[in-house]
Protein backbone atom coordinates (compact mmCIF):
# COMPACT_ATOMS: atom_id res chain seq x y z
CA UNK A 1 121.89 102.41 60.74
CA UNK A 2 125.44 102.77 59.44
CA UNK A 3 127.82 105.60 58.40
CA UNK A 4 130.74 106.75 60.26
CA UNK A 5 129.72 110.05 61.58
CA UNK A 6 126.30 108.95 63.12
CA UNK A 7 127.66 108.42 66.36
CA UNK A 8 129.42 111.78 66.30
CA UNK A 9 126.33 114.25 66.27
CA UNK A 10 128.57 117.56 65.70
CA UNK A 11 131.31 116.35 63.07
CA UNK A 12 130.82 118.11 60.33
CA UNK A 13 128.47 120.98 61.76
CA UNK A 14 128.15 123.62 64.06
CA UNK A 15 128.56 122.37 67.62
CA UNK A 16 126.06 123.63 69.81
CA UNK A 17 127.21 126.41 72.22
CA UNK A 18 128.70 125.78 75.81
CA UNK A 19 125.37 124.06 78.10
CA UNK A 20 123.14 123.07 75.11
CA UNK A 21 123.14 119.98 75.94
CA UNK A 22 121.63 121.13 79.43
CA UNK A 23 119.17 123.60 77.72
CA UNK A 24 116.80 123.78 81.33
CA UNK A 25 118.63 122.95 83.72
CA UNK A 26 117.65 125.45 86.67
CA UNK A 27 114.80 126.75 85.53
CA UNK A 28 111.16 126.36 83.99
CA UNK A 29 110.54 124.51 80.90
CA UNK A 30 108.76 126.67 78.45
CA UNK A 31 106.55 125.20 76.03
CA UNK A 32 108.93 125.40 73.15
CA UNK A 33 111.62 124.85 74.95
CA UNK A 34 109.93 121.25 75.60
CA UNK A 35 109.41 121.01 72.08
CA UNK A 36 113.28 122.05 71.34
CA UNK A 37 114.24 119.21 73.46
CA UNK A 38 112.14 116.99 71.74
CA UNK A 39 113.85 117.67 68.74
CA UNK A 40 117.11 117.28 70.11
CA UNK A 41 116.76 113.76 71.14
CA UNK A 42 114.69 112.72 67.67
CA UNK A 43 118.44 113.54 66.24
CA UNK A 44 119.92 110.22 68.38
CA UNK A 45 117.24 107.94 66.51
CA UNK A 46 119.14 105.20 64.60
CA UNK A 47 122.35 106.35 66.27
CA UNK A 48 124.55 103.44 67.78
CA UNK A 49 123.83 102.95 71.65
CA UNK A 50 126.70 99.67 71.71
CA UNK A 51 128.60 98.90 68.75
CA UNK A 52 130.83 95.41 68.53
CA UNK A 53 129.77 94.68 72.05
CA UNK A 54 131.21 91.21 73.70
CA UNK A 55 129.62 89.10 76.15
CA UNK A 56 131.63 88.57 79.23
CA UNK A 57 131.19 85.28 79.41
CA UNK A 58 130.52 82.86 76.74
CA UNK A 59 127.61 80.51 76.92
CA UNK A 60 128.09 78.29 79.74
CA UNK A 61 126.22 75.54 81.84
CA UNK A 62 127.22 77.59 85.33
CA UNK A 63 125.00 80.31 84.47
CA UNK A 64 122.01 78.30 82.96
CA UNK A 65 122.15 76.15 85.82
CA UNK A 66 121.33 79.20 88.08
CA UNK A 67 119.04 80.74 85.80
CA UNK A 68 116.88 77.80 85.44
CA UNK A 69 117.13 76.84 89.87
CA UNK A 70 116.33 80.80 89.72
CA UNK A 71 113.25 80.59 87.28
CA UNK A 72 112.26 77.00 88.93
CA UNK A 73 112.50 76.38 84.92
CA UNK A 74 113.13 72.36 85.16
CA UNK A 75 113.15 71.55 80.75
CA UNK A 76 115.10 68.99 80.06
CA UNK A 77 116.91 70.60 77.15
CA UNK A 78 118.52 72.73 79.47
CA UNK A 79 120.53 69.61 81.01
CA UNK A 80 122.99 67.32 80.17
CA UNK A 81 125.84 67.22 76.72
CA UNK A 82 123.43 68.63 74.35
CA UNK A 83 121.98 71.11 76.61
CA UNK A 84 121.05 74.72 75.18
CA UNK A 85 120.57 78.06 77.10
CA UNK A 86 116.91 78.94 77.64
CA UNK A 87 115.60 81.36 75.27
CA UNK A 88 114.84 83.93 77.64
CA UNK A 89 118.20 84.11 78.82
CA UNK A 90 119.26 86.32 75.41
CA UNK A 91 119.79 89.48 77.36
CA UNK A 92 121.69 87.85 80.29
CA UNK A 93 124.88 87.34 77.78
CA UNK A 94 124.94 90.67 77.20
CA UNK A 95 124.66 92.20 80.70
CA UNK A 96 127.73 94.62 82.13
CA UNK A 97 127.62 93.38 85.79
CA UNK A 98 128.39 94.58 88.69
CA UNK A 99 130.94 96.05 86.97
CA UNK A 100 129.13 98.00 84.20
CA UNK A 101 129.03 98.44 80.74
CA UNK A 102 132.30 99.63 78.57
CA UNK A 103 131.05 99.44 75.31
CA UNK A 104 128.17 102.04 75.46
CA UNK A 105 128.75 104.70 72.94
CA UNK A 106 129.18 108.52 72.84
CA UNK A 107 125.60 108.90 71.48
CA UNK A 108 123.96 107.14 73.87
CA UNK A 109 125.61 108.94 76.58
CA UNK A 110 124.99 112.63 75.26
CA UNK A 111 121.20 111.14 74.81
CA UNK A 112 121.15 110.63 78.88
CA UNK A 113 122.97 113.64 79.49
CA UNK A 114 120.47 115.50 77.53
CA UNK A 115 117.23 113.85 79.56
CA UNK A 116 119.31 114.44 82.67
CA UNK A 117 119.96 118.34 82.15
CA UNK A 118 116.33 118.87 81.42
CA UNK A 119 115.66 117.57 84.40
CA UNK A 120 114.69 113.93 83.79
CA UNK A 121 117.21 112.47 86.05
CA UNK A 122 115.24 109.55 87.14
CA UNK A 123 115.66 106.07 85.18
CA UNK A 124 113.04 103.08 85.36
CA UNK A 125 112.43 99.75 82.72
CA UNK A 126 109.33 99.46 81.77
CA UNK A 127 108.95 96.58 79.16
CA UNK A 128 111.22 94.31 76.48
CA UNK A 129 110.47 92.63 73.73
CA UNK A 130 112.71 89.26 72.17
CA UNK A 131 112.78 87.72 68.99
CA UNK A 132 114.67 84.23 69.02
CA UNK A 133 116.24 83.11 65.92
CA UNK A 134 118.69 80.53 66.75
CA UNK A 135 119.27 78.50 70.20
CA UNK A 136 122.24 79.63 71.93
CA UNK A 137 124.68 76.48 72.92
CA UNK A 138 127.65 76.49 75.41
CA UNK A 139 130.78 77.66 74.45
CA UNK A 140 129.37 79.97 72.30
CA UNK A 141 130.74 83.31 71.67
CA UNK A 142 128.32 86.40 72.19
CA UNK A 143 128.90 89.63 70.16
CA UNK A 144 126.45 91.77 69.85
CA UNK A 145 125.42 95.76 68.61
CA UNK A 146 122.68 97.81 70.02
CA UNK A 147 120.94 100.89 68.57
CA UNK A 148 118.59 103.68 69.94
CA UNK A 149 115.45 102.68 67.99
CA UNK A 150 113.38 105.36 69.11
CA UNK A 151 112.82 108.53 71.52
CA UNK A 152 109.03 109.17 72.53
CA UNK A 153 107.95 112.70 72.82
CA UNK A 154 106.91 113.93 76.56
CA UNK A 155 104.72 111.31 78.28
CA UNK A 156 103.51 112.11 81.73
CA UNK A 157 103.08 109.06 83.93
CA UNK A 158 102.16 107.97 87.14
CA UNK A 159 105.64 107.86 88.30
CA UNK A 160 106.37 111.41 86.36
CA UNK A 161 106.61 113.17 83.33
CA UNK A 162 109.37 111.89 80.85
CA UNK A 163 110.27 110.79 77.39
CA UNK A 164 110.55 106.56 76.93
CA UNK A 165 114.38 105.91 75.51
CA UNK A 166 113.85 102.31 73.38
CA UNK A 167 117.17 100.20 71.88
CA UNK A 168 117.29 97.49 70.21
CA UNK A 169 120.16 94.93 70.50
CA UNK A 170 121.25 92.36 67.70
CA UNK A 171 122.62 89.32 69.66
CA UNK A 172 125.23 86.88 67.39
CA UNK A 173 126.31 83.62 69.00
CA UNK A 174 129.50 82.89 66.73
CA UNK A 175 128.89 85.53 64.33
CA UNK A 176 125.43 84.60 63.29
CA UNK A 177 122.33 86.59 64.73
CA UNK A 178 120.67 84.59 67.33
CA UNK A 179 118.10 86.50 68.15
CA UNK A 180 116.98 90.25 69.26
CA UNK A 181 116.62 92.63 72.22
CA UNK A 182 114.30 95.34 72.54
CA UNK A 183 114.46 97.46 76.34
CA UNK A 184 112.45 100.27 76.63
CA UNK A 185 112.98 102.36 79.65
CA UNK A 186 111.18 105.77 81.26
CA UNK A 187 113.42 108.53 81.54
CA UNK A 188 111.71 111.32 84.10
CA UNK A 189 111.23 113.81 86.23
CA UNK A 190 109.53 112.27 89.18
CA UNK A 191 105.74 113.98 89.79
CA UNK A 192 106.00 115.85 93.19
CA UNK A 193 103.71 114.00 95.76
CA UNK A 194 101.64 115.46 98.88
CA UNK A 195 103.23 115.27 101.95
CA UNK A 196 102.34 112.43 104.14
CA UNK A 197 100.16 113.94 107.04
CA UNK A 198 102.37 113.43 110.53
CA UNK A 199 101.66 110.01 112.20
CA UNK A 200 99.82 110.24 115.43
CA UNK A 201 102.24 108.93 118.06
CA UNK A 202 101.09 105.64 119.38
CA UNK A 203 100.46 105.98 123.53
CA UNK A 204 102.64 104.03 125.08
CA UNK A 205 102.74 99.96 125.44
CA UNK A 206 101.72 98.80 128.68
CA UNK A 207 104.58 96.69 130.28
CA UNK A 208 103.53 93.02 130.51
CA UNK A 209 105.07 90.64 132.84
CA UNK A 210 104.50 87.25 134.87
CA UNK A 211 102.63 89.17 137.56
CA UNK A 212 100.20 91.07 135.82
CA UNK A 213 99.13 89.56 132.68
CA UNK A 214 96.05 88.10 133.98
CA UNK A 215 95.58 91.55 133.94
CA UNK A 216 95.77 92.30 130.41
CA UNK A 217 93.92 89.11 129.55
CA UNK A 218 90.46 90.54 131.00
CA UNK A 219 90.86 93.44 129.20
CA UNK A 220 91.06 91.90 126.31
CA UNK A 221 88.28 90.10 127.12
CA UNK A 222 86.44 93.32 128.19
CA UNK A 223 86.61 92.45 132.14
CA UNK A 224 88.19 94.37 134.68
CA UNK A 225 89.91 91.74 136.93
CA UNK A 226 91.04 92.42 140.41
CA UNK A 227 93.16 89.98 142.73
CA UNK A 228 91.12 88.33 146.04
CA UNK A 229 94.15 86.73 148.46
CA UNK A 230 92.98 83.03 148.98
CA UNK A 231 94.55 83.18 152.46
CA UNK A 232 92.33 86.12 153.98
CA UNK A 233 89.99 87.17 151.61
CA UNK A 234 91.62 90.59 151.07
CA UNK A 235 91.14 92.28 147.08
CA UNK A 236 93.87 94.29 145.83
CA UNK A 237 94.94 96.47 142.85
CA UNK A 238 97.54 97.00 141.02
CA UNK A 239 98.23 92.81 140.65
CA UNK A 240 101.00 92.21 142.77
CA UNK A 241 102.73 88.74 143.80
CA UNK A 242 101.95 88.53 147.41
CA UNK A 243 99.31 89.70 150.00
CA UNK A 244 100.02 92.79 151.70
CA UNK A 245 97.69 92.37 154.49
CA UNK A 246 98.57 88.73 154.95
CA UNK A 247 101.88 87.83 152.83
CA UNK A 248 100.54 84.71 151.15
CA UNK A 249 101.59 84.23 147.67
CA UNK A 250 97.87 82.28 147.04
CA UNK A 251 95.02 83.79 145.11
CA UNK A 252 92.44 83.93 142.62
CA UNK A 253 91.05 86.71 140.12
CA UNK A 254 87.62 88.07 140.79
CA UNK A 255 86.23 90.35 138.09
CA UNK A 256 84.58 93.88 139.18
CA UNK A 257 81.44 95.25 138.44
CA UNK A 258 82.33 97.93 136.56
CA UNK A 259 80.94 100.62 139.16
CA UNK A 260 82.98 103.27 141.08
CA UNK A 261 83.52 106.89 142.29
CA UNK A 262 86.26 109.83 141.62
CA UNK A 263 88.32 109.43 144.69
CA UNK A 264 90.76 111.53 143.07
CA UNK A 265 91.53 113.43 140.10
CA UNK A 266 93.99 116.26 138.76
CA UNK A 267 93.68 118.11 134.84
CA UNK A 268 96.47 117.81 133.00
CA UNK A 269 97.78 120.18 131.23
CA UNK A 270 101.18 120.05 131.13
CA UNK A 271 103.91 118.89 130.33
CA UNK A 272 102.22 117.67 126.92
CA UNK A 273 103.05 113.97 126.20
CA UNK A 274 103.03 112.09 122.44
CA UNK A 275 99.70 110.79 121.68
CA UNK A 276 97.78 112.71 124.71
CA UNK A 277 96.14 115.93 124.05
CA UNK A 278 96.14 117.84 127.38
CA UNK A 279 93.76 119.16 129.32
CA UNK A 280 92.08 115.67 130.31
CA UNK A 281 91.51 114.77 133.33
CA UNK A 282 92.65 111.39 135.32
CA UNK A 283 90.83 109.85 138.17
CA UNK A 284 91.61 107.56 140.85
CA UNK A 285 89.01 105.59 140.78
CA UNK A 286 87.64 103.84 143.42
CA UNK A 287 85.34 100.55 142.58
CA UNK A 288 82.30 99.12 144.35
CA UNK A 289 84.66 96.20 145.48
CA UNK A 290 87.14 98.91 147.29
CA UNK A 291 89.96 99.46 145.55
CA UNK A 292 91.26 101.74 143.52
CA UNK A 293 92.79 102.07 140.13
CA UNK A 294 93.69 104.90 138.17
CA UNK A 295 92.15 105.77 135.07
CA UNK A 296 90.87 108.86 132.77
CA UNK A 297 87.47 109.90 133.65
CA UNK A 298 85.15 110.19 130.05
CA UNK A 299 81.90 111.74 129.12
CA UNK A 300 82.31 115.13 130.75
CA UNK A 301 84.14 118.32 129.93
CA UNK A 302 87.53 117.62 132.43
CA UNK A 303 86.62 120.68 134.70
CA UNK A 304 83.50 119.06 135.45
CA UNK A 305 85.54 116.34 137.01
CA UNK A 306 84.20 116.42 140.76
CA UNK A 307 85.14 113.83 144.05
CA UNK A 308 82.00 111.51 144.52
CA UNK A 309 81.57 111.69 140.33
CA UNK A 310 79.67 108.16 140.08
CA UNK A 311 81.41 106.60 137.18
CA UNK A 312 81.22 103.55 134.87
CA UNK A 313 83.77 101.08 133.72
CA UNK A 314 84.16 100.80 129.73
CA UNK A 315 86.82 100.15 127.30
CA UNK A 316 88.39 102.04 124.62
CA UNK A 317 90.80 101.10 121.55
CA UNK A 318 92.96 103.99 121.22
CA UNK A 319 94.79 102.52 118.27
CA UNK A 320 94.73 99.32 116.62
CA UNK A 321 96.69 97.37 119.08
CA UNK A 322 95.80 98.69 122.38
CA UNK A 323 92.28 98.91 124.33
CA UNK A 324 92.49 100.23 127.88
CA UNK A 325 89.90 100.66 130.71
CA UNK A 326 88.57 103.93 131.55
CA UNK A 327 85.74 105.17 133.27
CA UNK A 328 82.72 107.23 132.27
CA UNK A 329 80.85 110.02 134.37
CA UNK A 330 77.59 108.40 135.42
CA UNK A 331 74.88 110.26 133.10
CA UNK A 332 72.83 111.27 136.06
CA UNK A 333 73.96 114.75 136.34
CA UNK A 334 73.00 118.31 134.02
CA UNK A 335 77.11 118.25 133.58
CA UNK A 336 77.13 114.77 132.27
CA UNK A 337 73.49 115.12 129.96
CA UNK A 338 74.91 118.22 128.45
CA UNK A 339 78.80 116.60 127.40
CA UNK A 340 77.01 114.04 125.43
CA UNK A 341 79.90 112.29 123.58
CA UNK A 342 83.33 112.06 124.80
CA UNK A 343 85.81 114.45 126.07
């Protein structure tokens, strides 16, 4: 629309008293105070948003060149003397920059300000429409003039409740229209979303080196594997490099039964640790084969724990990356019938 006090909403009448154009901010929304606002930003309609705007850049085969490599757009009539800009490219000669824009007018800005004092602070685009009249050739100089084409009342969204802001840009290349720009975006308040319940803590990664990751193979495989020294026959646990009865560096992984006693245990209750939830108890376990390994004893309450507890190997994924060995009380006991699941 035209006429020279459009873009000055108060010339001419009653300017609105000091903080009318942040009616809310600070406090509830009433219903007709929603309905005021409404009416406030129907009055921008048809006002100028840019008015004798200028491209910062004429046409030029730089920029197509990087749209196109950009787009993977490979058209031949984007190449070469006679080459024009591609079509979709209309808003792109219109763009601020890093810089900004320096041509928006005082309407538009007292529309934001408006949306932003009632609380609608958030911006996002959510669809544009072109219309292409004329192809846009290098060299070309690109004036254009922009207008707020409409104001939706209060939408609520997904993202939020807000109202949609749509202009519409007239794009000349020399003078004569080339084609037009319509950018709708979603000015709101965004909708307040539950808190995230706390992550768990993860337990803690098992450190995996040269020595031991035969180790951490059988449990992944679901076998316990133990070390046998192929100098003197002698198992051990933890995996270490050498013999300790004999010193040889030689030897060969034997996998366990499974089967073992509480040599060992204590409750713990404290000091609490990420990812553990004291009491529970941990055993030293000693297996069929004769050595021992510590572990946390399963399938009874933890002050049933008892030396001599037969137990039984199994495996357990305590998160999605990490299964460990542990051991479960033997269900041959009233203690151990009457736990049923874990503990």
């Amino acid at each position: 629309m035209s006429g020279e006090n459009r873009d000055r909403p108060h010339e001419g009448q009653e300017r609105p008293a000091e903080g009318r154009d942040r009616p809310y901010e600070g406090q509830e929304r009433p219903a007709e105070g929603r309905d005021r606002l409404y009416e406030l930003l129907k009055v921008y309609e048809g006002r100028p948003a840019v008015t004798a705007g200028r491209g910062k850049d004429p046409v030029n085969l730089p920029m197509i060149r990087h749209w196109c490599e950009a787009m993977g757009d490979t058209h031949p009539a984007y190449r070469g003397p006679d080459a024009v800009a591609p079509p979709t490219m209309l808003q792109a000669w219109t763009m601020g920059g890093l810089s900004g824009h320096e041509d928006r007018s005082e309407a538009y800005g007292e529309l934001l300000a408006l949306l932003d004092g009632a609380g609608y602070t958030s911006v996002v685009a959510t669809d544009c429409e072109q219309e292409y009249l004329r192809p846009l050739r290098p060299g070309a100089e690109i004036t254009f003039d922009a207008v707020v084409e409409s104001v939706s009342p209060r939408k609520t969204t997904r993202l939020g409740t807000g109202h949609f802001v749509t202009t519409r840009t007239d794009v000349r290349a020399d003078g004569e229209l080339a084609g037009t720009h319509r950018f709708r975006i979603l000015k709101y308040a965004p909708a307040a979303r539950p808190p995230k319940p706390p992550e768990r803590p993860r337990r803690p990664r098992p450190v995996i080196n040269r020595d031991n990751a035969g180790f951490w193979e059988g449990v992944a495989a679901h076998r316990l594997l133990i070390q046998r020294c192929t100098a003197c026959g002698t198992l051990r646990f933890p995996w270490l490099p050498g013999c300790g009865a004999c010193g040889a560096p030689e030897w060969e992984a034997v996998e366990a039964s499974g089967e073992g006693t509480v040599f060992s245990y204590v409750v713990m209750h404290h000091p609490p640790f990420p990812a553990f939830d004291p009491p529970y108890a941990v055993g030293l376990i000693e297996l069929a084969e004769g050595v021992r390994m510590i572990s946390n004893v399963v399938g009874v309450p933890y002050g049933e724990v008892r030396i001599g507890m037969p137990v039984r190997l199994e495996f357990r994924r305590v998160d999605e990356e990490l299964e460990l060995p542990v051991f479960r009380a033997v269900a041959d006991g009233p203690a151990a019938r009457a736990a049923g699941g874990e503990r």
